[in-house]
C-alpha atoms as a PDB file:
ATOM      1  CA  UNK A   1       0.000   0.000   0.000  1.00  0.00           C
ATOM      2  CA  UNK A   2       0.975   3.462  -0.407  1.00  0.00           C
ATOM      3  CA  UNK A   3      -0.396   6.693   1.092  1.00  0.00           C
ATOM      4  CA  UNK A   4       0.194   8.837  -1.304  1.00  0.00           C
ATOM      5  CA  UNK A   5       1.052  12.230  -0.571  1.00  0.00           C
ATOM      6  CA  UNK A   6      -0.985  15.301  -1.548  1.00  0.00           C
ATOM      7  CA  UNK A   7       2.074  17.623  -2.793  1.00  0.00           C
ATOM      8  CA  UNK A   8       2.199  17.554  -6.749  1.00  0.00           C
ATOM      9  CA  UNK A   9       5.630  17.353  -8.910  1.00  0.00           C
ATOM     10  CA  UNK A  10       7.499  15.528  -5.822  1.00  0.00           C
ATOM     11  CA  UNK A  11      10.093  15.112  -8.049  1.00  0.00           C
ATOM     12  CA  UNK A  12      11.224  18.458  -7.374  1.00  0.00           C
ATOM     13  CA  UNK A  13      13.887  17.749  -4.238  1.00  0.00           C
ATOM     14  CA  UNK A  14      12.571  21.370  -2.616  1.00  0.00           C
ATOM     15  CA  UNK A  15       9.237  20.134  -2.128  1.00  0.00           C
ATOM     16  CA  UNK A  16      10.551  17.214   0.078  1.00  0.00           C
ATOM     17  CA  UNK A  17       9.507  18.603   3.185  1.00  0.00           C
ATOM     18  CA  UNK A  18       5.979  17.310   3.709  1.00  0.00           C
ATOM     19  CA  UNK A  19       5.638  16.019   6.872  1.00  0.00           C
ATOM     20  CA  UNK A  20       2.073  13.971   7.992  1.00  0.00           C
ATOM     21  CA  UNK A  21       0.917  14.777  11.218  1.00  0.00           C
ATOM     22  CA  UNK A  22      -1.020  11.506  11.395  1.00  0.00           C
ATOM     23  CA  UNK A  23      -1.091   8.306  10.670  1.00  0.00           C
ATOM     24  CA  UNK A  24      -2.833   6.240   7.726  1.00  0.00           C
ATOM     25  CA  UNK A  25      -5.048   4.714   9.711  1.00  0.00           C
ATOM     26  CA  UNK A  26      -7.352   3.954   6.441  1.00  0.00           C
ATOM     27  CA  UNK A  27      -4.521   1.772   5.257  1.00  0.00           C
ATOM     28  CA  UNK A  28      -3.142   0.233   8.761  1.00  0.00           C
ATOM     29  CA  UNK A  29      -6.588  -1.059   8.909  1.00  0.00           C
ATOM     30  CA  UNK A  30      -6.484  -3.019   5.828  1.00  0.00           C
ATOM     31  CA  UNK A  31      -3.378  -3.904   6.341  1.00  0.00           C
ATOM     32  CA  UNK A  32      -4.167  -5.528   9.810  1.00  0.00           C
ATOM     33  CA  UNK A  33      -6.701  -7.438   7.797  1.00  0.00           C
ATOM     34  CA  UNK A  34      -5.115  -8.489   4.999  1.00  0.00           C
ATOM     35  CA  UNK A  35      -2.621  -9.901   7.369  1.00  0.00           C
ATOM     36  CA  UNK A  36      -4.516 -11.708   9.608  1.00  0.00           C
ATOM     37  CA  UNK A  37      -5.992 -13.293   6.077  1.00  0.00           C
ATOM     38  CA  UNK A  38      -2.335 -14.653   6.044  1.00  0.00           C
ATOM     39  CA  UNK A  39      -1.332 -11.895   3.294  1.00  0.00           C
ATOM     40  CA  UNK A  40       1.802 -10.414   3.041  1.00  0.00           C
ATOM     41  CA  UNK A  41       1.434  -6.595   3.479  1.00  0.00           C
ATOM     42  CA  UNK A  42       4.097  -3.944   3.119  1.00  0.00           C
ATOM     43  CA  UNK A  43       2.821   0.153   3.328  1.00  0.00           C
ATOM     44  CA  UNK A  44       4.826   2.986   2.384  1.00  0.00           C
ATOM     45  CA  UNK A  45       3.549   6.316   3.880  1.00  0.00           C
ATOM     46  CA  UNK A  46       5.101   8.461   1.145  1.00  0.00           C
ATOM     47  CA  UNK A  47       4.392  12.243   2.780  1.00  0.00           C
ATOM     48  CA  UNK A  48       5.616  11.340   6.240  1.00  0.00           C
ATOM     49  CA  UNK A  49       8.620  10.051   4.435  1.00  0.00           C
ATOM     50  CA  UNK A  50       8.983  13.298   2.187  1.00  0.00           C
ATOM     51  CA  UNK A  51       9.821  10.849  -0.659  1.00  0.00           C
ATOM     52  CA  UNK A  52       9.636  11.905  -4.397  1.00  0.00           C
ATOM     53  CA  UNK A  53       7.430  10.055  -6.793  1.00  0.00           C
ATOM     54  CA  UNK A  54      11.078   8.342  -8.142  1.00  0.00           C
ATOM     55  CA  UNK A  55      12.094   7.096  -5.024  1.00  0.00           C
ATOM     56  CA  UNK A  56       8.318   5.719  -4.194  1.00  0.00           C
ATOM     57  CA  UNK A  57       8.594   4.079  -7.216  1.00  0.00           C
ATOM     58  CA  UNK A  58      11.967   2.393  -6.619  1.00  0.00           C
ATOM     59  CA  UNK A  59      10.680   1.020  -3.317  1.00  0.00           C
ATOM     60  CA  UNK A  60       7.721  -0.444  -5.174  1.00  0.00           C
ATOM     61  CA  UNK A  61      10.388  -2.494  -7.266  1.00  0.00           C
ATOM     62  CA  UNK A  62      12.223  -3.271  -4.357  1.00  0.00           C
ATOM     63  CA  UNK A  63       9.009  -4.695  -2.597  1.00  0.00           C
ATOM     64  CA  UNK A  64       8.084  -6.502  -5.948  1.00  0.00           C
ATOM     65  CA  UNK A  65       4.033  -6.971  -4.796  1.00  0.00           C
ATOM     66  CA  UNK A  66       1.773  -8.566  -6.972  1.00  0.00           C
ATOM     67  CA  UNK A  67      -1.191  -5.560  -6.622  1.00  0.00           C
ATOM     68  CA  UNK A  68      -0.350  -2.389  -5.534  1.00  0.00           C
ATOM     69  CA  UNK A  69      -3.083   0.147  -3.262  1.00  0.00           C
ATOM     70  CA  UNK A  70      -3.280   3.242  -3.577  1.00  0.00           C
ATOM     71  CA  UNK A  71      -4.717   5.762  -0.555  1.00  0.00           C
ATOM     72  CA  UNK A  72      -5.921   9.534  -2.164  1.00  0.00           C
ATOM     73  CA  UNK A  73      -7.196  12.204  -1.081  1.00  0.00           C
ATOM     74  CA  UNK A  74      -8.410  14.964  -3.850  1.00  0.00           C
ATOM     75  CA  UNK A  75      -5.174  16.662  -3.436  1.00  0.00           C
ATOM     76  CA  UNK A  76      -2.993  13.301  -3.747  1.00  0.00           C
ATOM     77  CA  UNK A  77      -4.983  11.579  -6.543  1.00  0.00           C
ATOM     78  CA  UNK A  78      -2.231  13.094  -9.201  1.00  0.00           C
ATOM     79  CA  UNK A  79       0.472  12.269  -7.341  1.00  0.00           C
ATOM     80  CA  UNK A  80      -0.842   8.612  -6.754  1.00  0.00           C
ATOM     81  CA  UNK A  81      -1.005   8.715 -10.810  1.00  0.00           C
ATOM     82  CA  UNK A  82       1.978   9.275 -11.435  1.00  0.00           C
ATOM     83  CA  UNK A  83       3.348   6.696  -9.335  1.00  0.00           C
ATOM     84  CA  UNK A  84       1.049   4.366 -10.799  1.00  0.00           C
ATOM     85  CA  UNK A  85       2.261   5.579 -14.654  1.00  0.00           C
ATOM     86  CA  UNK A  86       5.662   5.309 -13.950  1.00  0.00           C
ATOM     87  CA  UNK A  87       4.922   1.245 -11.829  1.00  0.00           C
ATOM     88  CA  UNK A  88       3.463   0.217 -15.162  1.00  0.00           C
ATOM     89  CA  UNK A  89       5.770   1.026 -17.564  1.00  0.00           C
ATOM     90  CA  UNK A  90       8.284  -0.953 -15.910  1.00  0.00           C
ATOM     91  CA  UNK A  91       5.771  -3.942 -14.583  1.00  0.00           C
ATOM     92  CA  UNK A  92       2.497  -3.758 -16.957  1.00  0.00           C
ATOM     93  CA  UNK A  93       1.536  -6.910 -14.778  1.00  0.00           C
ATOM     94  CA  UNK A  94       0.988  -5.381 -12.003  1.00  0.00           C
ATOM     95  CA  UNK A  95      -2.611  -4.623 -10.485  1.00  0.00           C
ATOM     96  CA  UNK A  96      -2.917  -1.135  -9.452  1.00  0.00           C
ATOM     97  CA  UNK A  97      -5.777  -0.064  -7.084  1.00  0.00           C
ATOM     98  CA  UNK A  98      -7.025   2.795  -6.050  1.00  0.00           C
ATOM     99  CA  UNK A  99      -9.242   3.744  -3.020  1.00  0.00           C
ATOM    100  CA  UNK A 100     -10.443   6.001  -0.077  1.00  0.00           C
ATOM    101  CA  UNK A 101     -12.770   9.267  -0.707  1.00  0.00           C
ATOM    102  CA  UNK A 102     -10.898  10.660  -4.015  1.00  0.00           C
ATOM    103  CA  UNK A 103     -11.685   7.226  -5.646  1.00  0.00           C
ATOM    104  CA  UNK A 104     -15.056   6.097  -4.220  1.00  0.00           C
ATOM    105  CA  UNK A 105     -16.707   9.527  -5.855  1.00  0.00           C
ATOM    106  CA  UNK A 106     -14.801   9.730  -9.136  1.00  0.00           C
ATOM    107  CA  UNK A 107     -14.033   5.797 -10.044  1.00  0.00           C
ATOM    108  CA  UNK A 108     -15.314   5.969 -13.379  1.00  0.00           C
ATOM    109  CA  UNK A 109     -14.157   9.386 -14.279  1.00  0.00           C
ATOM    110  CA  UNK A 110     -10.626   7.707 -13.102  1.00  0.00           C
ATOM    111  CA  UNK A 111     -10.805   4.421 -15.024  1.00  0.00           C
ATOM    112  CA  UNK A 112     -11.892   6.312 -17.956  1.00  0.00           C
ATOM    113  CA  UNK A 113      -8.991   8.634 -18.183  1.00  0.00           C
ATOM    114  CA  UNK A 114      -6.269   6.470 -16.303  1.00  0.00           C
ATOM    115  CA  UNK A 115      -5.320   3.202 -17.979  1.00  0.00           C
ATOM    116  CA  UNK A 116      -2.310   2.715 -15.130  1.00  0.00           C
ATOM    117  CA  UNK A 117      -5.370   2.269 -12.817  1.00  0.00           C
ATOM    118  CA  UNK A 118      -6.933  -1.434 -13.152  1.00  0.00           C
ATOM    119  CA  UNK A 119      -9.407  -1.180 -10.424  1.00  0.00           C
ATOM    120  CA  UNK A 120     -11.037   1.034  -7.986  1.00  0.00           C
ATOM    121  CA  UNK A 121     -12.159   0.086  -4.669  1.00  0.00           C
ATOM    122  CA  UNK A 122     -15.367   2.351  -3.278  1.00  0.00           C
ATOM    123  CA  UNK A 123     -15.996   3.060   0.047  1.00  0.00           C
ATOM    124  CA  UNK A 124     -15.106   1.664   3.117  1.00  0.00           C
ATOM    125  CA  UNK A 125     -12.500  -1.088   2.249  1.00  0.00           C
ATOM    126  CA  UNK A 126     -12.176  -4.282   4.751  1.00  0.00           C
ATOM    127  CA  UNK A 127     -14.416  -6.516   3.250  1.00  0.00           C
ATOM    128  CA  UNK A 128     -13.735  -5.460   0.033  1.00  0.00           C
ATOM    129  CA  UNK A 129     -10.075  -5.535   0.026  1.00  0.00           C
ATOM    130  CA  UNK A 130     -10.166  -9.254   1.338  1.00  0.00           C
ATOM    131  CA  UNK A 131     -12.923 -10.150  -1.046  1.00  0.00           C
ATOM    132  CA  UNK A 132     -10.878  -8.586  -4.271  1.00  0.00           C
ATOM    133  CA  UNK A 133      -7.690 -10.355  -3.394  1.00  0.00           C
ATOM    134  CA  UNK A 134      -9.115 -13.775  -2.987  1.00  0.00           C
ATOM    135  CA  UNK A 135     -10.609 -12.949  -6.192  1.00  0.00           C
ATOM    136  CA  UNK A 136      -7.525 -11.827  -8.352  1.00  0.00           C
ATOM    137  CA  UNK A 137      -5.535 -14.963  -6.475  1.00  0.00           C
ATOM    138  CA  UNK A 138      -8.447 -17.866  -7.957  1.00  0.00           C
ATOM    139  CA  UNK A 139      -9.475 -15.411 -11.285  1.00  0.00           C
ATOM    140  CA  UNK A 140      -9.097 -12.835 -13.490  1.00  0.00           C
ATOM    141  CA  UNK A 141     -13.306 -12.641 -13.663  1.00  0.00           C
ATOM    142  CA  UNK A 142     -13.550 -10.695 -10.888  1.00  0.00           C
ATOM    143  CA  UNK A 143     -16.959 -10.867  -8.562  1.00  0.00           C
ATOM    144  CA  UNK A 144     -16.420  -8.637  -5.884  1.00  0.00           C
ATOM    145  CA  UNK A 145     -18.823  -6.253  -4.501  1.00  0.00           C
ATOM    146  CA  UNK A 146     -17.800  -2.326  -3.941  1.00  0.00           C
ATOM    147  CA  UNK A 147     -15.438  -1.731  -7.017  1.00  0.00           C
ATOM    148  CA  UNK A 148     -14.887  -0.426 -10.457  1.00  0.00           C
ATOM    149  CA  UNK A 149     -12.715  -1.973 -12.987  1.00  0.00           C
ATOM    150  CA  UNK A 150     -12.370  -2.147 -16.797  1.00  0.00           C
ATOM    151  CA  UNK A 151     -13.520  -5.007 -18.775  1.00  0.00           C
ATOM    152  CA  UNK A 152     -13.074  -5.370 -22.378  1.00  0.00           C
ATOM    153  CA  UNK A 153     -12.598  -1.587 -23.082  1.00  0.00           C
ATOM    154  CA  UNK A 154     -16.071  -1.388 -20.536  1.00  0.00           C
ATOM    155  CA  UNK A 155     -16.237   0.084 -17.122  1.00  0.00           C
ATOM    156  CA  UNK A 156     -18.092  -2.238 -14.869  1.00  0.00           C
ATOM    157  CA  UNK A 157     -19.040  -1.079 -11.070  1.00  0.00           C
ATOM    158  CA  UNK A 158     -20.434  -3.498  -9.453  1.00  0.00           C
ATOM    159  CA  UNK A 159     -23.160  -3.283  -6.261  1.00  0.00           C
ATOM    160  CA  UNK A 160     -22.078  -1.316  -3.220  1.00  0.00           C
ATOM    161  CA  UNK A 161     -20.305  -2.805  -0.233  1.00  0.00           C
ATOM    162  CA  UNK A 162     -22.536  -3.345   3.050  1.00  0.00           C
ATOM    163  CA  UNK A 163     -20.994  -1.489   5.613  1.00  0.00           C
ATOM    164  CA  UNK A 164     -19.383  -3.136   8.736  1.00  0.00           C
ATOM    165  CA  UNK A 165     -21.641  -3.017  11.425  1.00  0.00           C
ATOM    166  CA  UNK A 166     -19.511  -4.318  14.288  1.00  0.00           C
ATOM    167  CA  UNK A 167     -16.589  -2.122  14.066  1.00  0.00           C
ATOM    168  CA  UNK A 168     -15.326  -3.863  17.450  1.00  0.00           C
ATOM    169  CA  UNK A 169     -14.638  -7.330  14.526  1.00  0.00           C
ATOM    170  CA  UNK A 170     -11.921  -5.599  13.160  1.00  0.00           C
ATOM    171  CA  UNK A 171      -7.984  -5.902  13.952  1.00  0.00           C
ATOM    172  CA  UNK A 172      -6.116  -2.882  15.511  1.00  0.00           C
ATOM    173  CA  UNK A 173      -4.134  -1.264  12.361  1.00  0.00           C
ATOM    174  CA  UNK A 174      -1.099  -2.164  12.396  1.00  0.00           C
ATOM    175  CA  UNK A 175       1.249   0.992  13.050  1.00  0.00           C
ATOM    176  CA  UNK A 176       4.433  -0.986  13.109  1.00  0.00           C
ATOM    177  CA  UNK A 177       4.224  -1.392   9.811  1.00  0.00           C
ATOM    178  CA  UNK A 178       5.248   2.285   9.519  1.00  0.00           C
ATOM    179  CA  UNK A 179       8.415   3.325  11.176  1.00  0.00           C
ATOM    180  CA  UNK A 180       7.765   6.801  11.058  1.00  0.00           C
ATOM    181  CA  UNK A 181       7.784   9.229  14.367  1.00  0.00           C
ATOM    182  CA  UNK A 182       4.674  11.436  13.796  1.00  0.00           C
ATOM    183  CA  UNK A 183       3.967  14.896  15.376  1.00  0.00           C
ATOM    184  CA  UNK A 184       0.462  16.630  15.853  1.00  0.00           C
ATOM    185  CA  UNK A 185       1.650  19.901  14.309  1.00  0.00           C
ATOM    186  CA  UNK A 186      -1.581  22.109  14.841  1.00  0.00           C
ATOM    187  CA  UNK A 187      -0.887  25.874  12.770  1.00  0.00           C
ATOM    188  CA  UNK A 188       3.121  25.164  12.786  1.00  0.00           C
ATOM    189  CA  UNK A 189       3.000  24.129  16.904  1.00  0.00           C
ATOM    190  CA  UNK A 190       4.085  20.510  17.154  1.00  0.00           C
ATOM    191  CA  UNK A 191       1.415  19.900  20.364  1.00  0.00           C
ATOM    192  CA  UNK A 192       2.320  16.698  21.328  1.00  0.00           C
ATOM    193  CA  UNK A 193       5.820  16.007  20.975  1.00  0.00           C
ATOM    194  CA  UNK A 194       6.074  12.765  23.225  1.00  0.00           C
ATOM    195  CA  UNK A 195       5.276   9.279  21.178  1.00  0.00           C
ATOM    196  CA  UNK A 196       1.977  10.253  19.161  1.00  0.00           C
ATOM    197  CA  UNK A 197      -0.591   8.102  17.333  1.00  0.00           C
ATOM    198  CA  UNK A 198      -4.026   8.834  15.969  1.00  0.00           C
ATOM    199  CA  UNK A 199      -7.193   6.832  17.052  1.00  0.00           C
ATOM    200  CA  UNK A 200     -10.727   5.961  15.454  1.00  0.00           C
ATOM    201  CA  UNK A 201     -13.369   5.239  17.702  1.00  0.00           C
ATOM    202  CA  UNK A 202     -16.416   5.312  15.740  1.00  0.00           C
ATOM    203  CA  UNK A 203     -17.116   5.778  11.842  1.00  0.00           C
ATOM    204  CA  UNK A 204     -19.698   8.010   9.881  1.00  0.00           C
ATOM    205  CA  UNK A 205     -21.692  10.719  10.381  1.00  0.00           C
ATOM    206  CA  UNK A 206     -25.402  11.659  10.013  1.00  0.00           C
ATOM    207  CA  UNK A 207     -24.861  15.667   9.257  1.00  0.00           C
ATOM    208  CA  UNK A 208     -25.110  16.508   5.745  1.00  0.00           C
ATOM    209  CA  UNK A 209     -21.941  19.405   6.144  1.00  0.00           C
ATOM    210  CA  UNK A 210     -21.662  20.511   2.062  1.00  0.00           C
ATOM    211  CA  UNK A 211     -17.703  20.877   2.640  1.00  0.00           C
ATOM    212  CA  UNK A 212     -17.553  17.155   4.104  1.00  0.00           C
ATOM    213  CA  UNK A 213     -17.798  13.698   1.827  1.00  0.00           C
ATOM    214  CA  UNK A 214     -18.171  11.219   5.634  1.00  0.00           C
ATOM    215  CA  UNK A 215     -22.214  11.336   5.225  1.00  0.00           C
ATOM    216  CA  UNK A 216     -22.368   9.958   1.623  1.00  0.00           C
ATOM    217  CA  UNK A 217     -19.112   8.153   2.126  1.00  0.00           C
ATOM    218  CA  UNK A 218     -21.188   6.158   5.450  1.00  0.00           C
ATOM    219  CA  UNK A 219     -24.160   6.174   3.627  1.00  0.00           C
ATOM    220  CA  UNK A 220     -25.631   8.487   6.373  1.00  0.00           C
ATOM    221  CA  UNK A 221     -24.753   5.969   9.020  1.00  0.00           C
ATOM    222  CA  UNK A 222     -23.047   6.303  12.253  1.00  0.00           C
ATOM    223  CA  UNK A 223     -21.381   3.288  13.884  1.00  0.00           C
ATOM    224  CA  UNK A 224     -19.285   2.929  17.058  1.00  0.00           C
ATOM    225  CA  UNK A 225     -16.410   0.717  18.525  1.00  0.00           C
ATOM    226  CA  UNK A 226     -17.804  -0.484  21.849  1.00  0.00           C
ATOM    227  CA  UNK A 227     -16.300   1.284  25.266  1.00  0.00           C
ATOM    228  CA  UNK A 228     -14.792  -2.077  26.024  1.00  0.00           C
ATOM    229  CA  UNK A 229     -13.105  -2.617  22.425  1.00  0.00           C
ATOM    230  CA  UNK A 230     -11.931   1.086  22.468  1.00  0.00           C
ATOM    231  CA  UNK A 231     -10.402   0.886  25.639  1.00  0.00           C
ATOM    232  CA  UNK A 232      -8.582  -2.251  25.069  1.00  0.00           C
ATOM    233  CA  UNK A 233      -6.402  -0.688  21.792  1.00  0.00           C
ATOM    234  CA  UNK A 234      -5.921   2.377  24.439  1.00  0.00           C
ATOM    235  CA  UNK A 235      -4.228   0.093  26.881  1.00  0.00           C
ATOM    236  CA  UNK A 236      -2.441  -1.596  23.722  1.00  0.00           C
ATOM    237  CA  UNK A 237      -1.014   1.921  22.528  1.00  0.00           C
ATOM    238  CA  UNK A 238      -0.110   2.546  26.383  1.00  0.00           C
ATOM    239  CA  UNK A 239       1.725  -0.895  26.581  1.00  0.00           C
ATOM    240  CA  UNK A 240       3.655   0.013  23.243  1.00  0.00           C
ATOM    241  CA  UNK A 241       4.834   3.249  24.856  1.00  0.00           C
ATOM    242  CA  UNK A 242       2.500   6.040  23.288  1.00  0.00           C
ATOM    243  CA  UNK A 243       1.804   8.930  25.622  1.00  0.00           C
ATOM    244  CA  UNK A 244      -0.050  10.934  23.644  1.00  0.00           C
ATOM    245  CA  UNK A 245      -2.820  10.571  20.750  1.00  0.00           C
ATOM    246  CA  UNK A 246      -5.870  12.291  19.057  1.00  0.00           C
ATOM    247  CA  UNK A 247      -9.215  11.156  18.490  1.00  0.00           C
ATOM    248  CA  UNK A 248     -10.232  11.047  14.368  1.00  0.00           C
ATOM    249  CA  UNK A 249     -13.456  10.362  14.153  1.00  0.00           C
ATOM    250  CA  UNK A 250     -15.864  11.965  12.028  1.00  0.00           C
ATOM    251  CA  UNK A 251     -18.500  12.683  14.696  1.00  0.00           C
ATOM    252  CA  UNK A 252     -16.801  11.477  18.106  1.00  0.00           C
ATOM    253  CA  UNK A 253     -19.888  13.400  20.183  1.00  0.00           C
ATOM    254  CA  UNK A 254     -22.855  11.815  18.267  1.00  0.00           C
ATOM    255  CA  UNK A 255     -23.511   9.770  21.447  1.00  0.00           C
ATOM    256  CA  UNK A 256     -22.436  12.304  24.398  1.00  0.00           C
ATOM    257  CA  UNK A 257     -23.121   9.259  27.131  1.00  0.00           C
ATOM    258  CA  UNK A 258     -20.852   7.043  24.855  1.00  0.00           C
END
């Protein structure tokens, strides 16, 4: 997997500064699944890294994967392009895949126009990801729920994804698959300098904000981790020596008693 980062033309070394405050979660999580699937998983977090488009691409041939995620944002769907442009021209057999908000609300507009991009996953991701790479292992006819793909020269989405219901079902992510030291850096103020980690303890949102995709992306659902779940990954990130953190969820007060 790669997080891809949301600074355009990384190739030029003077943009090499951008530094995440936070991280992937989106991607830990499916990486936490796909490895308790018995998958091999490796994720690059290419902003917290500062790396150039170049050198993400030269650890993509040093990892040699057989599909390769992508994780965009609006203002990193280019860069994850590129990337992808530059993977295929050296490895055309590579699947490339391409999810998270960016993808779920333009996937056709970005199969149409982007041949380096072989499918798009839409929405929220665990079931699917599992689902698609069981699929591509068995079969190239892929029957998967929740994506977007090409299929002779025709773009096929298939039925949404139900949503995960008990979020308490899923794995921790798996931070240590990122050896990265992140800062919260809140208007240039690094405000937690001690070991720092980002937390989600509930998903969705019922609001219907016009600057935020979390309603449509949730389907206009809210769903929470139990208090008991929740607290266990807090004693977890104690026990691995965090000290501080920050809470990421879309609506963390929907359920002021919770």
């Amino acid at each position: 997997f790669i997080n891809a980062s949301p600074n355009e033309g990384l190739d030029d070394r003077e943009r090499k500064k951008s530094i995440a405050a936070f991280p992937p979660l989106s991607v830990l999580y499916l990486a936490a699944v796909l490895e308790e699937a018995g998958v091999e998983v490796s994720v690059l977090d290419q902003p917290s890294l500062g790396l150039t488009v170049a050198e993400t691409v030269r650890w993509v041939e040093k990892e040699k994967p057989d599909i390769l995620g992508f994780s965009t944002l609006t203002s990193s769907g280019q860069t994850a392009i590129s990337i992808s442009n530059k993977v295929k021209e050296r490895n055309p057999n590579i699947v490339t895949v391409l999810g998270n908000h960016h993808a779920t609300f333009n996937a056709e507009r970005i199969l149409r126009k982007y041949h380096s991009i072989d499918i798009v996953v839409r929405g929220e991701g665990e079931k699917t990801i599992i689902e698609l790479v069981n699929s591509l292992k068995n079969t190239r006819d892929i029957q998967v729920r929740g994506i977007s793909f090409r299929k002779n020269n025709t773009i096929i989405s298939t039925p949404d994804q139900q949503l995960i219901e008990d979020l308490d079902s899923l794995p921790f992510p798996n931070r240590k698959l990122i050896d990265v030291k992140y800062h919260c850096v809140i208007a240039g103020a690094n405000v937690a300098p001690k070991k720092f980690t980002s937390i989600v303890t509930s998903r969705g949102c019922v609001y219907g904000c016009r600057f935020c995709s979390c309603t449509e992306l949730a389907r206009n659902k809210w769903r929470a981790r139990s208090a008991e779940n929740t607290l266990e990954e807090l004693s977890f990130l104690a026990s691995e020596g965090y000290k501080q953190l920050i809470i990421v969820d879309d609506a963390f007060t929907i359920n002021p008693k919770r």
